[in-house]
N, C-alpha and C. Protein backbone atom coordinates (compact mmCIF):
# COMPACT_ATOMS: atom_id res chain seq x y z
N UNK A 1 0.83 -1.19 0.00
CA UNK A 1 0.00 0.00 0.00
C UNK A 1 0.88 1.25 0.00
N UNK A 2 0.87 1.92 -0.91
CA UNK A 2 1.21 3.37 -1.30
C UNK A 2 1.47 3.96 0.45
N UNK A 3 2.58 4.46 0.77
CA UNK A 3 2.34 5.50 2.21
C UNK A 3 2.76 6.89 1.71
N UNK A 4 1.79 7.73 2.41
CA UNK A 4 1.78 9.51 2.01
C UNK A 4 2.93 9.88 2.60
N UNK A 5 2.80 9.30 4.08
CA UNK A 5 3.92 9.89 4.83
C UNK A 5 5.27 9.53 4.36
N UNK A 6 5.50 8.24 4.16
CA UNK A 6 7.08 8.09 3.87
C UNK A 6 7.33 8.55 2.58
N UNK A 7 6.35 9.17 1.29
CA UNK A 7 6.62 9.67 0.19
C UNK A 7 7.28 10.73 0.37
N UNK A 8 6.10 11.46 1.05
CA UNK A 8 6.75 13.02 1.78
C UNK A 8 7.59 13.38 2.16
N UNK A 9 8.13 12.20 3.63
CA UNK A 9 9.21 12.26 4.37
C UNK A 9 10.43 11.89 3.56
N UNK A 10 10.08 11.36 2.38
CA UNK A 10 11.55 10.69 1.48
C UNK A 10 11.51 12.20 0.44
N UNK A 11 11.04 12.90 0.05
CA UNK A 11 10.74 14.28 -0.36
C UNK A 11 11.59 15.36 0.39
N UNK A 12 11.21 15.13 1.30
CA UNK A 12 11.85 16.24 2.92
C UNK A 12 13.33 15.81 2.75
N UNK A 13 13.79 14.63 3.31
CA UNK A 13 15.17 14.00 3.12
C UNK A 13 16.16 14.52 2.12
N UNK A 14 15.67 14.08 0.78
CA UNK A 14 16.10 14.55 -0.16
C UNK A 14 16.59 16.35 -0.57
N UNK A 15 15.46 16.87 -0.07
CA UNK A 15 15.69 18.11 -0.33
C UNK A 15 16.44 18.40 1.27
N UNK A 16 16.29 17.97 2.45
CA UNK A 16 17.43 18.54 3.08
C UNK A 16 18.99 17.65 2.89
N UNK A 17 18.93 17.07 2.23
CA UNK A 17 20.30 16.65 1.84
C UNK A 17 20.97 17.56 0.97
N UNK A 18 20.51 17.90 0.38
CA UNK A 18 20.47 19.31 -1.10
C UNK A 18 20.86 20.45 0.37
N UNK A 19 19.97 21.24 0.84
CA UNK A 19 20.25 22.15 1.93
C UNK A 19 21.75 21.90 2.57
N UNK A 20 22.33 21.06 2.68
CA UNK A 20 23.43 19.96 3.55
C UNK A 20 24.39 20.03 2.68
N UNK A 21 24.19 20.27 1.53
CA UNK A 21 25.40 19.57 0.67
C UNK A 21 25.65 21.05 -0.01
N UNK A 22 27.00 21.54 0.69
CA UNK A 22 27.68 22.85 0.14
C UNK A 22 28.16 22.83 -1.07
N UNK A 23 28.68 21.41 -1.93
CA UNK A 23 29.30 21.45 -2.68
C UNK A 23 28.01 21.72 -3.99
N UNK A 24 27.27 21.02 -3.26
CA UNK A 24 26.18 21.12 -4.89
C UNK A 24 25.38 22.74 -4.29
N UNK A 25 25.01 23.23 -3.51
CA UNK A 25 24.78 24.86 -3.34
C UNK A 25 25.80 25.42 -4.46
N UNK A 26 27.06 25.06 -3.97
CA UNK A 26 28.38 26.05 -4.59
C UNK A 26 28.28 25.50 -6.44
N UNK A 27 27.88 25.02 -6.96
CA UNK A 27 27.46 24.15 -8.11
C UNK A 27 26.10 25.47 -9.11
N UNK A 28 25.25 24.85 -7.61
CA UNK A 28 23.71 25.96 -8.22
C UNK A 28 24.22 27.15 -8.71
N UNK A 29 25.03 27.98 -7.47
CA UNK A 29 25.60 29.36 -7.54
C UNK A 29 26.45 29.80 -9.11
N UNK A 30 26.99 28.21 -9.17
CA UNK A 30 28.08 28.60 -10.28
C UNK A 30 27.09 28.83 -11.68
N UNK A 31 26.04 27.90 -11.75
CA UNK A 31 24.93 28.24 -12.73
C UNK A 31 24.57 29.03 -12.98
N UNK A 32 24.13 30.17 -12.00
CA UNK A 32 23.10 31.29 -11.81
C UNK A 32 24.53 32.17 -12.28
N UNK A 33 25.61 32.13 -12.14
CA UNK A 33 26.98 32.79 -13.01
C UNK A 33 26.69 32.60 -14.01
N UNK A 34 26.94 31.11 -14.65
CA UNK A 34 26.89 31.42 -16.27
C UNK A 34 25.89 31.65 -16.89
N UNK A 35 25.01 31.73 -16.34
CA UNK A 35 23.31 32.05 -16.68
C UNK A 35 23.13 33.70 -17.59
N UNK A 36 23.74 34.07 -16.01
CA UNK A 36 24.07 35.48 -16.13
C UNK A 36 24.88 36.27 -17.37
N UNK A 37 25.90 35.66 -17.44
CA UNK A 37 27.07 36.31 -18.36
C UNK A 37 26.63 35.79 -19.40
N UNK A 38 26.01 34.52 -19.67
CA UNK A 38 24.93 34.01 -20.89
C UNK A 38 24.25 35.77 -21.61
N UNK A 39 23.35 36.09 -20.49
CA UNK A 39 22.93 36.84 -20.89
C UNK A 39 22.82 38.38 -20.97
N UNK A 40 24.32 38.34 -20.45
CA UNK A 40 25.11 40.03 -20.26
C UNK A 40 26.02 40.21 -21.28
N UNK A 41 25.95 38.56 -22.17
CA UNK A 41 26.71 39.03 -23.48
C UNK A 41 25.81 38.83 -24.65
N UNK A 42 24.30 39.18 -24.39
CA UNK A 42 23.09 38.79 -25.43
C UNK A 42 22.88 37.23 -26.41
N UNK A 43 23.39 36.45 -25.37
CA UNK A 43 23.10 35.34 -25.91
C UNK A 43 22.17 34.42 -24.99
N UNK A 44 21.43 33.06 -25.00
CA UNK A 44 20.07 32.58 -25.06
C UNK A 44 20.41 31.14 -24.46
N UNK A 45 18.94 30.80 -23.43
CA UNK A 45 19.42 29.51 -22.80
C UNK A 45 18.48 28.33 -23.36
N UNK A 46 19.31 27.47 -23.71
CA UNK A 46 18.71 25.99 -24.53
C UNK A 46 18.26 25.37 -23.53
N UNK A 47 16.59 25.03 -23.47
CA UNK A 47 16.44 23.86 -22.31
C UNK A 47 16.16 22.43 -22.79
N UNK A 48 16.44 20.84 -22.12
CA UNK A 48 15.61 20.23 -22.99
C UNK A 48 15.52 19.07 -22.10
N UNK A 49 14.38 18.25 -22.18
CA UNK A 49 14.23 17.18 -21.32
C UNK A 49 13.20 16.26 -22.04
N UNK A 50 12.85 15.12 -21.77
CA UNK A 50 11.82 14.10 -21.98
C UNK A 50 10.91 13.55 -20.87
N UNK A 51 9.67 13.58 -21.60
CA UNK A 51 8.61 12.67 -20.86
C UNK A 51 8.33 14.34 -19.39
N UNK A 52 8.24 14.20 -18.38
CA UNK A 52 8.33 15.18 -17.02
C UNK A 52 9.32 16.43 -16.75
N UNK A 53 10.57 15.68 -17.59
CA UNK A 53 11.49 16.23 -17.76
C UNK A 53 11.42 17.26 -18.77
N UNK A 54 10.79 17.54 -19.98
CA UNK A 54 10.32 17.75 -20.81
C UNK A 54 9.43 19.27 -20.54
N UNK A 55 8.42 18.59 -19.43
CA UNK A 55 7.27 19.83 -18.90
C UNK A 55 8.53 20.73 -17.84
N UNK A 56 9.68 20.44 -17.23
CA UNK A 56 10.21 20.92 -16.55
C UNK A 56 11.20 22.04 -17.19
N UNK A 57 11.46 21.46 -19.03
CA UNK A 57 12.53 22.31 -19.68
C UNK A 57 11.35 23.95 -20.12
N UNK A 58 10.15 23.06 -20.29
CA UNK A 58 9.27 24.65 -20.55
C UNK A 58 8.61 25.11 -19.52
N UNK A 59 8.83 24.71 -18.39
CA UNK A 59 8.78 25.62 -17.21
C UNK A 59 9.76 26.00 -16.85
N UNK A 60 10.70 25.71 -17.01
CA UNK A 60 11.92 26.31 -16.76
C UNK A 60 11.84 27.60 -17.86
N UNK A 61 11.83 27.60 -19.08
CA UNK A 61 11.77 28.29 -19.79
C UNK A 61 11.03 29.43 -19.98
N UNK A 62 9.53 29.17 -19.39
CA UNK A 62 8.64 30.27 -18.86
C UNK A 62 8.97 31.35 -18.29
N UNK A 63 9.00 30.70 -16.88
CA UNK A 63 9.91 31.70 -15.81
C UNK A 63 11.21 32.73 -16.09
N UNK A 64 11.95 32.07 -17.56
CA UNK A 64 12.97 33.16 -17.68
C UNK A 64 12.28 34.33 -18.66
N UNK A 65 11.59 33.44 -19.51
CA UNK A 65 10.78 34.85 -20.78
C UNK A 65 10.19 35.58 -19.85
N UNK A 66 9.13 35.08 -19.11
CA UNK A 66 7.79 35.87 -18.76
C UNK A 66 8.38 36.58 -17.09
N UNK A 67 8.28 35.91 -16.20
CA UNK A 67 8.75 36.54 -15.05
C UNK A 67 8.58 36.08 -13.86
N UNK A 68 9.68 35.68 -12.51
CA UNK A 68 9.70 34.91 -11.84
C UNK A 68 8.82 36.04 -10.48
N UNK A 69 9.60 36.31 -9.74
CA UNK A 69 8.96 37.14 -8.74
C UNK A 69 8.52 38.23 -8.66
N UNK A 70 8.88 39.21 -10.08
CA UNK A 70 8.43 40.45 -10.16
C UNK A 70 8.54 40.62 -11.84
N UNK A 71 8.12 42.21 -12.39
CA UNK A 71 7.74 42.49 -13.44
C UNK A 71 9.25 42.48 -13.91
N UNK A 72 9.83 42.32 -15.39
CA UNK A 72 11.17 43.05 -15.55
C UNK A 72 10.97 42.21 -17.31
N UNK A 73 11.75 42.78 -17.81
CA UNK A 73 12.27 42.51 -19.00
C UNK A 73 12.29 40.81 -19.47
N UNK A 74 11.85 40.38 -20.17
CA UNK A 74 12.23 38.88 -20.25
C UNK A 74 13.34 38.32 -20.72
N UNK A 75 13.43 37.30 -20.40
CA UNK A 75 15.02 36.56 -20.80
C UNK A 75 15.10 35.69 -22.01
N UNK A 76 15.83 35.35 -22.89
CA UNK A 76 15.91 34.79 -24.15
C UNK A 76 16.04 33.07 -23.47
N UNK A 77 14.70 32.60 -23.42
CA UNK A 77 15.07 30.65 -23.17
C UNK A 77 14.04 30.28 -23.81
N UNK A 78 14.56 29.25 -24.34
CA UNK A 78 13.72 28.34 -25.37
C UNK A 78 13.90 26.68 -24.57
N UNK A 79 12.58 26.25 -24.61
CA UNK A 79 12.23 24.62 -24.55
C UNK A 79 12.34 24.23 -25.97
N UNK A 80 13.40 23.37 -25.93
CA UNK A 80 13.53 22.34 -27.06
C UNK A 80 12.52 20.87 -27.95
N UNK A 81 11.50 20.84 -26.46
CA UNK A 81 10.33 19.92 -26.64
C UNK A 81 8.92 20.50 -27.20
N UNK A 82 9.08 21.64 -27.51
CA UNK A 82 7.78 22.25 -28.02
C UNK A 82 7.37 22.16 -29.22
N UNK A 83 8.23 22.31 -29.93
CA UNK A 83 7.83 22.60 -31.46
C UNK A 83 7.48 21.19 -32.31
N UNK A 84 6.53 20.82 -32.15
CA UNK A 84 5.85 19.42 -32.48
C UNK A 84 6.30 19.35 -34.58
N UNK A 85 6.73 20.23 -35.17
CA UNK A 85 6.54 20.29 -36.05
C UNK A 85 8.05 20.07 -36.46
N UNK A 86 9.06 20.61 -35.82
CA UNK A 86 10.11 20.41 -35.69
C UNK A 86 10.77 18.95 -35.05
N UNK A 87 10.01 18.73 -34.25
CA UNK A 87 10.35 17.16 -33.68
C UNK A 87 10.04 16.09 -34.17
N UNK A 88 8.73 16.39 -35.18
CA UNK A 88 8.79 15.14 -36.06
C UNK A 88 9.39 15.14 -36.92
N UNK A 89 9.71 16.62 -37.90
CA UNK A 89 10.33 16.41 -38.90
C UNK A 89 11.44 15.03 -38.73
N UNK A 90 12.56 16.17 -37.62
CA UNK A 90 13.59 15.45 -36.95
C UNK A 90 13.89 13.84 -36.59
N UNK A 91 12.49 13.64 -36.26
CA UNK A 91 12.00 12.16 -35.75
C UNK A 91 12.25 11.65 -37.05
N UNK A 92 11.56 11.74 -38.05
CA UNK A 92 11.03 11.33 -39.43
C UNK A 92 12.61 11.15 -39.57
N UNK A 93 13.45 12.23 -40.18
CA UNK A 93 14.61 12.31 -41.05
C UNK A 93 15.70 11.51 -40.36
N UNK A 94 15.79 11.60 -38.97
CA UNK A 94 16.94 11.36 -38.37
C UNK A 94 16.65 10.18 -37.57
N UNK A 95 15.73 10.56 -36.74
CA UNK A 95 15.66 9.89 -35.72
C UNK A 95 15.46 10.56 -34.31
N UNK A 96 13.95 9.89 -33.49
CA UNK A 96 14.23 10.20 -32.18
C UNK A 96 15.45 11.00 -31.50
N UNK A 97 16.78 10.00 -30.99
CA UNK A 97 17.92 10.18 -30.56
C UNK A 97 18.23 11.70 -31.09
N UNK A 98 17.79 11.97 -31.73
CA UNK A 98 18.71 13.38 -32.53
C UNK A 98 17.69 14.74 -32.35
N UNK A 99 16.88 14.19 -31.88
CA UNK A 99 16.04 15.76 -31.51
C UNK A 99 16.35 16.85 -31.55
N UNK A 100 16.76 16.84 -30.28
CA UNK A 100 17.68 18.05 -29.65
C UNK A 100 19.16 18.01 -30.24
N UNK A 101 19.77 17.80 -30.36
CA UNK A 101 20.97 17.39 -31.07
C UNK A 101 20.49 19.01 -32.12
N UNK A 102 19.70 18.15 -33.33
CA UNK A 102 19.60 18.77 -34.36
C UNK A 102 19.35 20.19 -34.21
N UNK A 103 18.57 20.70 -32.87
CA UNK A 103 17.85 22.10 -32.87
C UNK A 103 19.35 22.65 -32.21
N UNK A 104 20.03 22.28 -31.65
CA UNK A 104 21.64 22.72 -30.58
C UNK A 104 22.25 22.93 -32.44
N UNK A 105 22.07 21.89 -33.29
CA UNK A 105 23.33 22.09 -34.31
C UNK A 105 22.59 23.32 -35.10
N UNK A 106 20.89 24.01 -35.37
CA UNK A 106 20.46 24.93 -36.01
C UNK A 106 20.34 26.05 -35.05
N UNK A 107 20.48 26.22 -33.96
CA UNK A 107 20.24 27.44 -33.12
C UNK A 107 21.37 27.46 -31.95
N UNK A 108 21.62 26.87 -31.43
CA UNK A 108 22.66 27.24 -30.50
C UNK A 108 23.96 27.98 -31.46
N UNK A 109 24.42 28.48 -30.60
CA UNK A 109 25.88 29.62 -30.54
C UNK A 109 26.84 29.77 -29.72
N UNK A 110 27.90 29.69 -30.12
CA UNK A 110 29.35 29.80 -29.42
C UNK A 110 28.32 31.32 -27.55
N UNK A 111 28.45 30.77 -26.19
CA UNK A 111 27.95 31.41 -25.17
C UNK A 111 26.87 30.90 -24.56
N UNK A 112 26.07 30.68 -25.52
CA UNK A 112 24.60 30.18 -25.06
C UNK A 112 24.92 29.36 -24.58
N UNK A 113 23.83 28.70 -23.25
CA UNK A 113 24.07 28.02 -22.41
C UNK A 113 22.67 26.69 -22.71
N UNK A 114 23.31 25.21 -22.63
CA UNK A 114 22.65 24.36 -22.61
C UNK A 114 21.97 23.55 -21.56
N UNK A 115 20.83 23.45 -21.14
CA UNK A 115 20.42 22.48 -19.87
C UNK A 115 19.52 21.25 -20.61
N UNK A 116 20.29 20.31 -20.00
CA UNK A 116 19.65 18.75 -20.28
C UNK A 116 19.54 18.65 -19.12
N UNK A 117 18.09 18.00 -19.18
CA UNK A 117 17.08 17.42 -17.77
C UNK A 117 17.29 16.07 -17.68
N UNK A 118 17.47 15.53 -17.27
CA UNK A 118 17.26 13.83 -17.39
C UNK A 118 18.03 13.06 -15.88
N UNK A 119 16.60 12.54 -15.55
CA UNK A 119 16.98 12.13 -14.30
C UNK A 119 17.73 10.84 -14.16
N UNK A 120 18.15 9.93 -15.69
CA UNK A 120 18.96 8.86 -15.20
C UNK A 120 20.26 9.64 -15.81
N UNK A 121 20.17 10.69 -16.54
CA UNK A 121 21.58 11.04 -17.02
C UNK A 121 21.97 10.40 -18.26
N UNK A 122 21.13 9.44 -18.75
CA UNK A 122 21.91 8.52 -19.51
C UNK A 122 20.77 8.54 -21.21
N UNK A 123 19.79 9.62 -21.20
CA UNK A 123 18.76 10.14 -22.09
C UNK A 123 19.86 10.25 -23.94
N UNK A 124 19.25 9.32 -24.40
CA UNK A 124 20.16 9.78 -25.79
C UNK A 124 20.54 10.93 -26.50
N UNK A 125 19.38 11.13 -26.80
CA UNK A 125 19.12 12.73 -27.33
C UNK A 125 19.39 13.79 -26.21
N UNK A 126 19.48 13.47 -24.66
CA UNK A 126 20.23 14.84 -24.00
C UNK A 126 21.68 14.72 -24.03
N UNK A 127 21.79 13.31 -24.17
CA UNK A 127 23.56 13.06 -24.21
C UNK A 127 24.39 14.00 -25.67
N UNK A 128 23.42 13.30 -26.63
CA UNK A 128 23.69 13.58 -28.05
C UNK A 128 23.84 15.31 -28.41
N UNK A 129 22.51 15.90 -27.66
CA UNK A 129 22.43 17.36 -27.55
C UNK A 129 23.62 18.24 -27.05
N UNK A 130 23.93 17.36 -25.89
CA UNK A 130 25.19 17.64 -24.91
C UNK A 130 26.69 17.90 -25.72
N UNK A 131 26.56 16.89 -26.14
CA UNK A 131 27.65 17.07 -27.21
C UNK A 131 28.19 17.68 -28.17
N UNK A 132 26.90 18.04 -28.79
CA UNK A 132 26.47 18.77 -29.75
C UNK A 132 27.20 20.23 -29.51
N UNK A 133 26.40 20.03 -28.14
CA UNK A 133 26.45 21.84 -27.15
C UNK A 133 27.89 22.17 -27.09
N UNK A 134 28.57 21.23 -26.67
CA UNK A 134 30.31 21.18 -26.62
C UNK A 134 30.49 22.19 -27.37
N UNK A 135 30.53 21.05 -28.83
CA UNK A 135 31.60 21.44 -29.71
C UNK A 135 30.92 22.56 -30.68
N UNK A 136 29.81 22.89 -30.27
CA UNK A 136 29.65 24.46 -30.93
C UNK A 136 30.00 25.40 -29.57
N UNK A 137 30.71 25.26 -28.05
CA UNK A 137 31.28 25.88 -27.30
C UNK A 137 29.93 27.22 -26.27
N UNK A 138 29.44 26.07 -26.50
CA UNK A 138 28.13 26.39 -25.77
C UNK A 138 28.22 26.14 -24.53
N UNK A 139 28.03 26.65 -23.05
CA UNK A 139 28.27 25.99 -21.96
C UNK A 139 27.44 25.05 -21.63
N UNK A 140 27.28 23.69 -21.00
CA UNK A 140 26.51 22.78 -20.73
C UNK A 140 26.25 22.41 -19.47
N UNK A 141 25.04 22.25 -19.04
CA UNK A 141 24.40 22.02 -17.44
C UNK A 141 23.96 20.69 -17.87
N UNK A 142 24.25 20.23 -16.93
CA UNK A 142 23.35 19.13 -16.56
C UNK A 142 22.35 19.01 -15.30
N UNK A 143 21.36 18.28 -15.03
CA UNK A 143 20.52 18.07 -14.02
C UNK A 143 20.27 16.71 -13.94
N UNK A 144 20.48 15.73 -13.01
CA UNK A 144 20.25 13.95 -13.23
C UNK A 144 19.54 14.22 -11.54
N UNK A 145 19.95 12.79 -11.53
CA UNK A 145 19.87 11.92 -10.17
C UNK A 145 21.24 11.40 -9.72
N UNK A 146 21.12 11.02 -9.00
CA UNK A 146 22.49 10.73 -7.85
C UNK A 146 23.20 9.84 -8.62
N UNK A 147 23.10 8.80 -9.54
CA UNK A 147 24.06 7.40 -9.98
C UNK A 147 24.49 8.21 -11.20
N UNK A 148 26.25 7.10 -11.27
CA UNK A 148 27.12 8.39 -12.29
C UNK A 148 25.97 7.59 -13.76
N UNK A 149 26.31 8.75 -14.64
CA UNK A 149 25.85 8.74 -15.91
C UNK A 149 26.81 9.08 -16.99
N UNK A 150 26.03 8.99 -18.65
CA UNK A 150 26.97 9.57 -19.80
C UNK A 150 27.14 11.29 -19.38
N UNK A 151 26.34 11.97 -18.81
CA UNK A 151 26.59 13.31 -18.64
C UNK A 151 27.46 13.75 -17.65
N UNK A 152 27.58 12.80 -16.83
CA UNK A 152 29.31 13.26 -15.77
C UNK A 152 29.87 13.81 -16.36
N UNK A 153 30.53 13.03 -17.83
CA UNK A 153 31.44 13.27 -18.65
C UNK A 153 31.16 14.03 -19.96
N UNK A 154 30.21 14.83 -19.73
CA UNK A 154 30.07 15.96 -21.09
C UNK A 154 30.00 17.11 -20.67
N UNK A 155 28.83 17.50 -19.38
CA UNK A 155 28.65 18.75 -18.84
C UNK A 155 29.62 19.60 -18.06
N UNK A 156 29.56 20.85 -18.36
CA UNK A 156 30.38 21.84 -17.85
C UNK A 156 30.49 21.40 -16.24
N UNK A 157 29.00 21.44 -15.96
CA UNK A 157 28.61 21.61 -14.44
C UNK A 157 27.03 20.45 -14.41
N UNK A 158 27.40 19.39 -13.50
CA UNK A 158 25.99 18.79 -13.02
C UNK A 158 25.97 18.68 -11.85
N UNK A 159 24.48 19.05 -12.04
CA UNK A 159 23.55 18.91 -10.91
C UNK A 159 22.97 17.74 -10.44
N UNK A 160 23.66 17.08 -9.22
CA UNK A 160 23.09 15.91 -8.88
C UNK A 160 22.21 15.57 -7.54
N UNK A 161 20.83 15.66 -8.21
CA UNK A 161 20.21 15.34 -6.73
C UNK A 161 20.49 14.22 -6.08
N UNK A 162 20.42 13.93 -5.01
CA UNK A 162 20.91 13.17 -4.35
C UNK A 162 19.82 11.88 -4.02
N UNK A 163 19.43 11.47 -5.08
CA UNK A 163 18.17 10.33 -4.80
C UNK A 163 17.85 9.33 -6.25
N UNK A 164 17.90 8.43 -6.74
CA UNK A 164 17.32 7.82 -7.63
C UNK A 164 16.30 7.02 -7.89
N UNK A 165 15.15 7.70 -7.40
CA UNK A 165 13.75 7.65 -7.29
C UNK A 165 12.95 9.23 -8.38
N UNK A 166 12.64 8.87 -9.26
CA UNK A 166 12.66 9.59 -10.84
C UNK A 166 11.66 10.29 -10.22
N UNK A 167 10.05 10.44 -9.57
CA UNK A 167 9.07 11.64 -8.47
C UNK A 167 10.20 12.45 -8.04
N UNK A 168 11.24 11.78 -6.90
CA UNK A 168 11.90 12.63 -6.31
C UNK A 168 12.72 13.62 -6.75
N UNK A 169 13.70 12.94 -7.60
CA UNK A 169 14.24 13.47 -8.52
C UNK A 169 13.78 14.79 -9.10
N UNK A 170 12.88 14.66 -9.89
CA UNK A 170 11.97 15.78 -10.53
C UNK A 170 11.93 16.53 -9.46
N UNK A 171 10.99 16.59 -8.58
CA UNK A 171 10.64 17.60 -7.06
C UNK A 171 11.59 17.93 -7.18
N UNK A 172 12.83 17.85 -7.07
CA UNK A 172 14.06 18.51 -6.57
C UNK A 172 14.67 19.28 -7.70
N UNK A 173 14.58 18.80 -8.73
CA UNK A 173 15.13 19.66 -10.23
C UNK A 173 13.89 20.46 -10.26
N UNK A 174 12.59 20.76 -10.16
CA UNK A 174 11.94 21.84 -10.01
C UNK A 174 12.48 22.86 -8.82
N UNK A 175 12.56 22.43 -7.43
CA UNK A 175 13.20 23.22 -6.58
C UNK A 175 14.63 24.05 -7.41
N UNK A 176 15.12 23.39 -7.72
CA UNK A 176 16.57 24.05 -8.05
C UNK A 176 16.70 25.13 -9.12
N UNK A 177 15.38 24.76 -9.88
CA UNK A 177 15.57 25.65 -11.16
C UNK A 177 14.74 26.55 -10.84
N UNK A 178 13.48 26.60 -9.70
CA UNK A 178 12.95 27.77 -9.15
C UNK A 178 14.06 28.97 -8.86
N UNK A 179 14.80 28.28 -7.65
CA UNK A 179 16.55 29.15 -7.19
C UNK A 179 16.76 29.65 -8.24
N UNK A 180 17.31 29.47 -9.41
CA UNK A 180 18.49 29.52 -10.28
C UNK A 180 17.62 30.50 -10.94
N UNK A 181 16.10 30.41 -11.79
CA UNK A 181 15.28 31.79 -12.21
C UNK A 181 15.47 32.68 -10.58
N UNK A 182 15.08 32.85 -9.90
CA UNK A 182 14.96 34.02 -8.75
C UNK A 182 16.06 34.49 -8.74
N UNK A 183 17.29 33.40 -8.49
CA UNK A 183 18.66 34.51 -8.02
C UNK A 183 18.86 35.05 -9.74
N UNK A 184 18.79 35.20 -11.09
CA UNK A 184 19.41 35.18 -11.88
C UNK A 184 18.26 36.44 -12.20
N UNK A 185 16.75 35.97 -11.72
CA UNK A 185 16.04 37.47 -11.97
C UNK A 185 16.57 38.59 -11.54
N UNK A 186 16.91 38.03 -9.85
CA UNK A 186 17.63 39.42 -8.75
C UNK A 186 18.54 39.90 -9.16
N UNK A 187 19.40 39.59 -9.37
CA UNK A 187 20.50 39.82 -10.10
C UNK A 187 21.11 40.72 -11.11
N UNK A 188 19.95 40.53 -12.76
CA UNK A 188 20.35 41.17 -13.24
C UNK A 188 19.11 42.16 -13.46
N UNK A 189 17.84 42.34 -12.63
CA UNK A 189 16.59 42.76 -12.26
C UNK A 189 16.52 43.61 -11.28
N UNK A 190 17.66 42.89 -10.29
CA UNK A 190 16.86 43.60 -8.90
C UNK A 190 16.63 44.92 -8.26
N UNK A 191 17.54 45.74 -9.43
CA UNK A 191 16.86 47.22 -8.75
C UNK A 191 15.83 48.03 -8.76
N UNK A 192 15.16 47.32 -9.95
CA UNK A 192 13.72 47.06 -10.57
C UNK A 192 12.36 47.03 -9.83
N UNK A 193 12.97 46.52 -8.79
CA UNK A 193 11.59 45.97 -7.72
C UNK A 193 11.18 46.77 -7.50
């Protein structure tokens, strides 16, 4: 039988392990940097994820166009999972695996900054994208779950929650990317208020 409480309480855990763990704070912080200089040198943030992960790259993406805690100017981020017209083409010609890949090799730019969502880390098309992101010198984020993955070894900087339970997971890559829009609104916003 399903328990509320130990869902919750494994929810709580998780995110105070995150609270606990300076090294991945000092990680977030370094994000909400290149976020920044992303966009103090007029260039644009790539999001992209599958399945939950997916609804998380265009909420993530929301919050930077439209506006996190207050009114201000919007920010240049694009979800990579939206354009249904574009993803099949892609699907059709290439293949699944190459989704994102393909939109990083037609729109990304030497600054722009890349985030792949994927909570096992090991997502083809975020790996493939990842790569992609490299070698056009794009900076690359990652966001997983706690067990190593192909993205250890591609991303600039990952973010590893500390749980491999894919609910939890998510909860916590929403928490983080809430942070990362607020401090990055304040920031280059905040006298605005």
């Amino acid at each position: 039988m399903f328990d509320i409480k130990k869902y919750i309480n494994d929810s709580i855990s998780t995110k105070k392990a995150i609270f606990d763990d300076d090294q991945l704070i000092s990680k977030i912080l370094n994000v909400v940097d290149i976020i920044i200089q992303c966009y103090r040198n007029d260039n644009k943030v790539l999001i992209a994820g599958n399945g939950g992960s997916a609804a998380d790259a265009q909420h993530f993406a929301g919050e930077l166009v439209s506006k996190f805690y207050f009114d201000r100017p919007g920010l240049a981020a694009f979800s990579l999972s939206t354009d249904t017209s574009v993803l099949t083409a892609i699907g059709n010609d290439y293949g699944y695996d190459h989704s994102f890949e393909r939109q990083i090799q037609a729109n990304g730019k030497k600054g722009d900054v890349f985030i792949g969502i994927s909570t096992s880390g090991n997502s083809k098309n975020i790996v493939l994208a990842s790569q992609k992101a490299k070698e056009k010198g794009l900076s690359v984020i990652s966001m997983v779950g706690e067990k190593a993955c192909l993205l250890d070894d591609i991303a600039d900087i990952v973010i590893k929650v500390p749980s491999s339970v894919t609910p939890t997971v998510q909860e916590s890559h929403l928490m983080i990317y809430h942070m990362i829009c607020a401090m990055v609104e304040d920031k280059i916003f905040g006298e605005q208020k």
